[in-house]
N, C-alpha and C. Protein backbone atom coordinates (compact mmCIF):
# COMPACT_ATOMS: atom_id res chain seq x y z
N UNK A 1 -3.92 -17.27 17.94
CA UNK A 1 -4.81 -16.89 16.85
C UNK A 1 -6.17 -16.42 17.36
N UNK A 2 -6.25 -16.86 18.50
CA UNK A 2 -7.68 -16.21 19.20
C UNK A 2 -8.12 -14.83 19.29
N UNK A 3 -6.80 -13.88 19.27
CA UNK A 3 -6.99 -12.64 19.48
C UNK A 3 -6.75 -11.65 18.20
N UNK A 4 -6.77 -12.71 17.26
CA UNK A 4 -6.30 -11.99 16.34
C UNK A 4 -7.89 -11.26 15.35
N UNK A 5 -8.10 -10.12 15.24
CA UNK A 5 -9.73 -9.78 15.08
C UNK A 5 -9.93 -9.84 13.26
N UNK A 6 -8.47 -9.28 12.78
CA UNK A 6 -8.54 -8.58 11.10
C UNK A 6 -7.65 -8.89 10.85
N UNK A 7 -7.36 -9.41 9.23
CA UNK A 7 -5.73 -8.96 8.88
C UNK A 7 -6.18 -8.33 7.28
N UNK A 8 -5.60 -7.44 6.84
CA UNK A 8 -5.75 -6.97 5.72
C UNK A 8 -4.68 -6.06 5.04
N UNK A 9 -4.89 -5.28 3.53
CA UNK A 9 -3.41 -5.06 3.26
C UNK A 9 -3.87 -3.51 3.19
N UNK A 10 -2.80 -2.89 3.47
CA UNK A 10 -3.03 -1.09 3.80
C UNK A 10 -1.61 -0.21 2.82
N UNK A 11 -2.48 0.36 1.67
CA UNK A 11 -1.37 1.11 1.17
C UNK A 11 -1.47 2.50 1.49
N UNK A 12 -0.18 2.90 1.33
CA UNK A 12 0.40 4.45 1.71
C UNK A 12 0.79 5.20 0.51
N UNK A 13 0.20 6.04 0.04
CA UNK A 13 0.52 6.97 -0.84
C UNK A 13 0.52 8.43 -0.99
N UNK A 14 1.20 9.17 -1.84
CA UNK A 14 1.21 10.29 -1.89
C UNK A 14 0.37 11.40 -3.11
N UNK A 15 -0.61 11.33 -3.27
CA UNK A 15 -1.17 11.56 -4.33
C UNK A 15 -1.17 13.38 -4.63
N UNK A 16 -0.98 14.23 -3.63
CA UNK A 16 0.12 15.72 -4.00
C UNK A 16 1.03 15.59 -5.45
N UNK A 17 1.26 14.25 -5.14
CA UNK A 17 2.89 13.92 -6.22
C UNK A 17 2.28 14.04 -7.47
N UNK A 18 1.04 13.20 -7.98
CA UNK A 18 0.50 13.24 -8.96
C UNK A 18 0.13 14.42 -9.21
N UNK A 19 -0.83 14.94 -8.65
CA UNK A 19 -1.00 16.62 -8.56
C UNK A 19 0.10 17.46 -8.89
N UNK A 20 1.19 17.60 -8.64
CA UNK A 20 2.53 18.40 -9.13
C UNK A 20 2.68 18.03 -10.59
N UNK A 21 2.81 16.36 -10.77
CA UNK A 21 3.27 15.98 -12.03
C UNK A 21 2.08 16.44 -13.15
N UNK A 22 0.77 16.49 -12.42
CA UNK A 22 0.25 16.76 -13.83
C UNK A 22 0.25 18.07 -13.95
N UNK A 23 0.10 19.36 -13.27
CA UNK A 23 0.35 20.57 -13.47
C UNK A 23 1.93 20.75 -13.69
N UNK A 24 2.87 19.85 -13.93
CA UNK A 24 4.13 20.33 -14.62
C UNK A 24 3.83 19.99 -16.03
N UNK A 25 2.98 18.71 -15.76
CA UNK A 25 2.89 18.24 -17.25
C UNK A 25 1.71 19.05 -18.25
N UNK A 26 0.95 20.07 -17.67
CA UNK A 26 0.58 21.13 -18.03
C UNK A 26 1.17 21.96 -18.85
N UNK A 27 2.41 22.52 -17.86
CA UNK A 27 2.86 23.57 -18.14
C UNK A 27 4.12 23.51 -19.32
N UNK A 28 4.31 21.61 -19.62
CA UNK A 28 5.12 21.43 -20.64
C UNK A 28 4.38 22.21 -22.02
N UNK A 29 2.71 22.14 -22.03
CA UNK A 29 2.23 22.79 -22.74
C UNK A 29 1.86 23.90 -22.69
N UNK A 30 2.07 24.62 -21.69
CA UNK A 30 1.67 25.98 -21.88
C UNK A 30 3.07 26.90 -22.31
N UNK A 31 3.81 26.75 -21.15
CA UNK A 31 5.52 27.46 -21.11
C UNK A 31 5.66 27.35 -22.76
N UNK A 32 6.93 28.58 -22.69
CA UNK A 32 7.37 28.78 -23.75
C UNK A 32 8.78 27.95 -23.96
N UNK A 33 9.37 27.98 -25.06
CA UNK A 33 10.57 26.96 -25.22
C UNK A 33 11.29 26.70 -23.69
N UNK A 34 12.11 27.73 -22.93
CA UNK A 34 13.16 27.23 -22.24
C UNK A 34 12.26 26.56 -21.10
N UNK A 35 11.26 26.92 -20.67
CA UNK A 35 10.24 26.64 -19.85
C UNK A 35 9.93 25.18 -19.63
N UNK A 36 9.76 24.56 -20.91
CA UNK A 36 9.54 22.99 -21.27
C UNK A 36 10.20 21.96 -20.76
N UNK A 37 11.49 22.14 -21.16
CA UNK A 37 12.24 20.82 -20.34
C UNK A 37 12.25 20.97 -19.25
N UNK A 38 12.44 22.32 -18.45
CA UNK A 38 12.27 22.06 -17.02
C UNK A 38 10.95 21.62 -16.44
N UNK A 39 9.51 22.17 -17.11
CA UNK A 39 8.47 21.44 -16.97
C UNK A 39 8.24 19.85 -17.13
N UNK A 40 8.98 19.56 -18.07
CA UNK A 40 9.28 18.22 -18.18
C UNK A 40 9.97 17.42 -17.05
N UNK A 41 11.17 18.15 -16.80
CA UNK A 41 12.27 17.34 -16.02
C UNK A 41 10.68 17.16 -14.59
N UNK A 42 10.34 18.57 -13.90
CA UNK A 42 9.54 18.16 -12.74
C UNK A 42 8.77 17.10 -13.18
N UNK A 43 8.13 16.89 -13.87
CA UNK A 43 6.90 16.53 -14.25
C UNK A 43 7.44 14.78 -14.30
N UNK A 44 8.34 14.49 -14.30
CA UNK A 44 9.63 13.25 -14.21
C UNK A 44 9.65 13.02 -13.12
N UNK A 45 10.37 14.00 -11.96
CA UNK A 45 10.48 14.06 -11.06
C UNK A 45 9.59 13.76 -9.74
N UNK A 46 8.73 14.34 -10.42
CA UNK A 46 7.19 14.20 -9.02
C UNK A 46 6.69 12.57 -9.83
N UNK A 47 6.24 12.08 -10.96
CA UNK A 47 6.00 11.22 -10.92
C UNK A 47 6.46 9.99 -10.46
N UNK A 48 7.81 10.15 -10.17
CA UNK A 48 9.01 8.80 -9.91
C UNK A 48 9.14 9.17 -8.81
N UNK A 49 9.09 10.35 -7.79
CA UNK A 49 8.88 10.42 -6.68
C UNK A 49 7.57 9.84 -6.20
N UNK A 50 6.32 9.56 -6.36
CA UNK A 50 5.24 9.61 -5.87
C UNK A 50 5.39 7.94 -5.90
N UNK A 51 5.39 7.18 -7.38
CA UNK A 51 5.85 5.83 -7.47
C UNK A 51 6.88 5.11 -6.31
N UNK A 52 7.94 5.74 -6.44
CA UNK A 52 8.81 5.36 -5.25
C UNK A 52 8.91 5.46 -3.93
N UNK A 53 7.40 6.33 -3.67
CA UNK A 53 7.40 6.16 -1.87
C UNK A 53 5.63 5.97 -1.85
N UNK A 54 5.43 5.18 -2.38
CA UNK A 54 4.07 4.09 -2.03
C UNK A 54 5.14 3.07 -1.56
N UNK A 55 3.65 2.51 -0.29
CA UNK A 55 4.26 1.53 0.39
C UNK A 55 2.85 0.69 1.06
N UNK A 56 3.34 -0.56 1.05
CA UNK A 56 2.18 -1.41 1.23
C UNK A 56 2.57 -2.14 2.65
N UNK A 57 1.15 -2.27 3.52
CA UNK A 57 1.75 -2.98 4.85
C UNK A 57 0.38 -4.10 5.14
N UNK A 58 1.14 -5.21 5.78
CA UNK A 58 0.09 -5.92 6.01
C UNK A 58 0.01 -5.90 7.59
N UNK A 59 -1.33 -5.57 7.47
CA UNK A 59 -1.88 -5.13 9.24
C UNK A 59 -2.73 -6.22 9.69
N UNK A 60 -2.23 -6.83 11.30
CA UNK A 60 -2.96 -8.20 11.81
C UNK A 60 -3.55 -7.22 12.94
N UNK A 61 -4.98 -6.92 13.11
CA UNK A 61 -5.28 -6.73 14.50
C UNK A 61 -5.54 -7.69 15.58
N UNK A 62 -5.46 -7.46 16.84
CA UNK A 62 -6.22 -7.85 17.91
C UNK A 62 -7.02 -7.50 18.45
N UNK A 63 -8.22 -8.07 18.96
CA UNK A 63 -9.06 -8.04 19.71
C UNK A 63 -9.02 -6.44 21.01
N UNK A 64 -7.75 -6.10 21.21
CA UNK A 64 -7.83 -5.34 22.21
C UNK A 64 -6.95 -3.90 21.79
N UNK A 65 -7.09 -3.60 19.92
CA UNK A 65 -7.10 -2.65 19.45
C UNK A 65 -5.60 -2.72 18.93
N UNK A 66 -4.59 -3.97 18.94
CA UNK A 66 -3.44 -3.58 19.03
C UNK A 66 -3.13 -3.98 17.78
N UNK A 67 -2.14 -3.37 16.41
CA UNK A 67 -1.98 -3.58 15.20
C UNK A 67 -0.47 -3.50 14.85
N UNK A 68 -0.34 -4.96 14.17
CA UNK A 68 0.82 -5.58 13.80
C UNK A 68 1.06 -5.22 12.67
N UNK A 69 2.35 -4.41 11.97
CA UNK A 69 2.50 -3.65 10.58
C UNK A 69 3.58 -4.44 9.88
N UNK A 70 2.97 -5.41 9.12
CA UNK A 70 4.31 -6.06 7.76
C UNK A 70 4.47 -5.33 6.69
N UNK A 71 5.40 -5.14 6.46
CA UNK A 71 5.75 -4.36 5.38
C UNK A 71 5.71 -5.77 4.51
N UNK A 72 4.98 -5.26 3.29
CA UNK A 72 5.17 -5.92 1.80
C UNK A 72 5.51 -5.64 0.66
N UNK A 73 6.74 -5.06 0.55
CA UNK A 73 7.08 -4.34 -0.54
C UNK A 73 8.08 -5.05 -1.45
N UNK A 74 8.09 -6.18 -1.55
CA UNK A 74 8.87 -7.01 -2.12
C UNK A 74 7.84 -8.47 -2.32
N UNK A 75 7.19 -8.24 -2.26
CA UNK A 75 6.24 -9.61 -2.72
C UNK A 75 5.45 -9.38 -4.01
N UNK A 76 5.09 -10.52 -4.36
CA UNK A 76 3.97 -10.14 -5.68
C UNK A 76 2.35 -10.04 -5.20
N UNK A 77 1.83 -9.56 -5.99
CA UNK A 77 0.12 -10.00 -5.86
C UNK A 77 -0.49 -10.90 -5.09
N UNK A 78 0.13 -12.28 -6.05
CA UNK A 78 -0.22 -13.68 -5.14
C UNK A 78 0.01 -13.91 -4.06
N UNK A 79 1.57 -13.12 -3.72
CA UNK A 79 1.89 -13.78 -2.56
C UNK A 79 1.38 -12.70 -1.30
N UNK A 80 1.04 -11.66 -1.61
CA UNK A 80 0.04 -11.07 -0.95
C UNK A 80 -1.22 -11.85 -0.51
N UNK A 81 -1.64 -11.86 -1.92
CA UNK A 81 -2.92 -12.51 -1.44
C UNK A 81 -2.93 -13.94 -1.05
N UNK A 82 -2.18 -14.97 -1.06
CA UNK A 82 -1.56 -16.05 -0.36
C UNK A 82 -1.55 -15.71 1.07
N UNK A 83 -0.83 -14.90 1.71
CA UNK A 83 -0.36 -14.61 3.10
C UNK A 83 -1.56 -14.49 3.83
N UNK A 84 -2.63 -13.83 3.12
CA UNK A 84 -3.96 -12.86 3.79
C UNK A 84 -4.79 -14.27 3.89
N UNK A 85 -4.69 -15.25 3.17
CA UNK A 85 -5.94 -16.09 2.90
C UNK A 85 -5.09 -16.80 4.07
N UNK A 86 -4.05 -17.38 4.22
CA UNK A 86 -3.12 -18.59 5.48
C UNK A 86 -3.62 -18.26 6.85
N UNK A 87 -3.54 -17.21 7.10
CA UNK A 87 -3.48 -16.20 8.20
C UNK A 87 -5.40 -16.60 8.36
N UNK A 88 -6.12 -16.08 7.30
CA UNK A 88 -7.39 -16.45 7.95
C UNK A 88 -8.33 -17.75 7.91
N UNK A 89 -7.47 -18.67 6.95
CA UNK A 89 -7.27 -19.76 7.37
C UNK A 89 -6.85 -20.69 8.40
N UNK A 90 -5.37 -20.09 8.57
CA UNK A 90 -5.38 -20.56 10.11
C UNK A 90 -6.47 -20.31 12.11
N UNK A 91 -6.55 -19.11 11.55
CA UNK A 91 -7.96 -18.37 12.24
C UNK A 91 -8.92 -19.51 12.46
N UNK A 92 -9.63 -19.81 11.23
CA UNK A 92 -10.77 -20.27 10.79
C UNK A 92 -10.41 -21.62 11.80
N UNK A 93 -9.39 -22.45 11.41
CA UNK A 93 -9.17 -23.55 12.47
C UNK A 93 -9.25 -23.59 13.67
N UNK A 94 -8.24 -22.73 14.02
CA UNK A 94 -8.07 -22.58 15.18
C UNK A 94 -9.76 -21.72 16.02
N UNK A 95 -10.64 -21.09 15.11
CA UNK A 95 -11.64 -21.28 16.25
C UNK A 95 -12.99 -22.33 15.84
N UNK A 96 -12.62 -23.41 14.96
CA UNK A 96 -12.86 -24.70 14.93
C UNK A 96 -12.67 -25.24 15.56
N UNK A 97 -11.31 -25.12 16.31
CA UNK A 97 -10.74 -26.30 16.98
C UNK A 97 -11.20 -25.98 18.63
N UNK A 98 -11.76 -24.49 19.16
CA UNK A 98 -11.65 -24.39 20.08
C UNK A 98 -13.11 -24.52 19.95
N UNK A 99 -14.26 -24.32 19.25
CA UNK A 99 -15.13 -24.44 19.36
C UNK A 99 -15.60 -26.31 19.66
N UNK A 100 -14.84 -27.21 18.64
CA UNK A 100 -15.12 -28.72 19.47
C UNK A 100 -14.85 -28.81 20.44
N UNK A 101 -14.19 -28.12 21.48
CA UNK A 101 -13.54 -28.69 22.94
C UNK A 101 -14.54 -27.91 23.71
N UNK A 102 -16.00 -27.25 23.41
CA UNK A 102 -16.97 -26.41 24.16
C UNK A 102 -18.05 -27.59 24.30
């Protein structure tokens, strides 16, 4: 735990995606009839694409630049924020503990 400098949570997203979806979702209003549903269908498409490839990682650095990548894409909130607080909790001890033996 000595070398450990940061840990924090790092998301990945695609925000182009949103950008597509709202200029399809534009053009649901501009286009003329046959135009629409296919403006629609993209406008579906890029949004559930953009949703479905966010991705969240939890990153531990070290001291000598080197970074540990957890994927968290199956946890909740809490247990996010649970993991982040243990981790610098345990930290916190451990340079407690090395600091009494100085």
């Amino acid at each position: 735990m000595d070398s450990v400098s940061s840990c924090g949570l790092e998301t990945k997203s695609y925000p182009l995606f949103l950008v597509l979806a709202f200029i399809s979702l534009v053009g649901v209003f501009v286009i003329e009839d046959d135009g629409k549903i296919f403006a629609f269908v993209l406008f579906i498409l890029f949004l559930s694409i953009y949703f479905l490839s966010r991705k969240a990682f939890f990153v531990i650095s070290s001291n000598g630049g080197q970074n540990i990548l957890l994927p968290a894409y199956a946890m909740s909130r809490n247990a996010l924020i649970e993991f982040l607080e243990t981790v610098e909790n345990e930290k916190i001890k451990y340079l407690e503990k090395v600091k009494s033996f100085q």
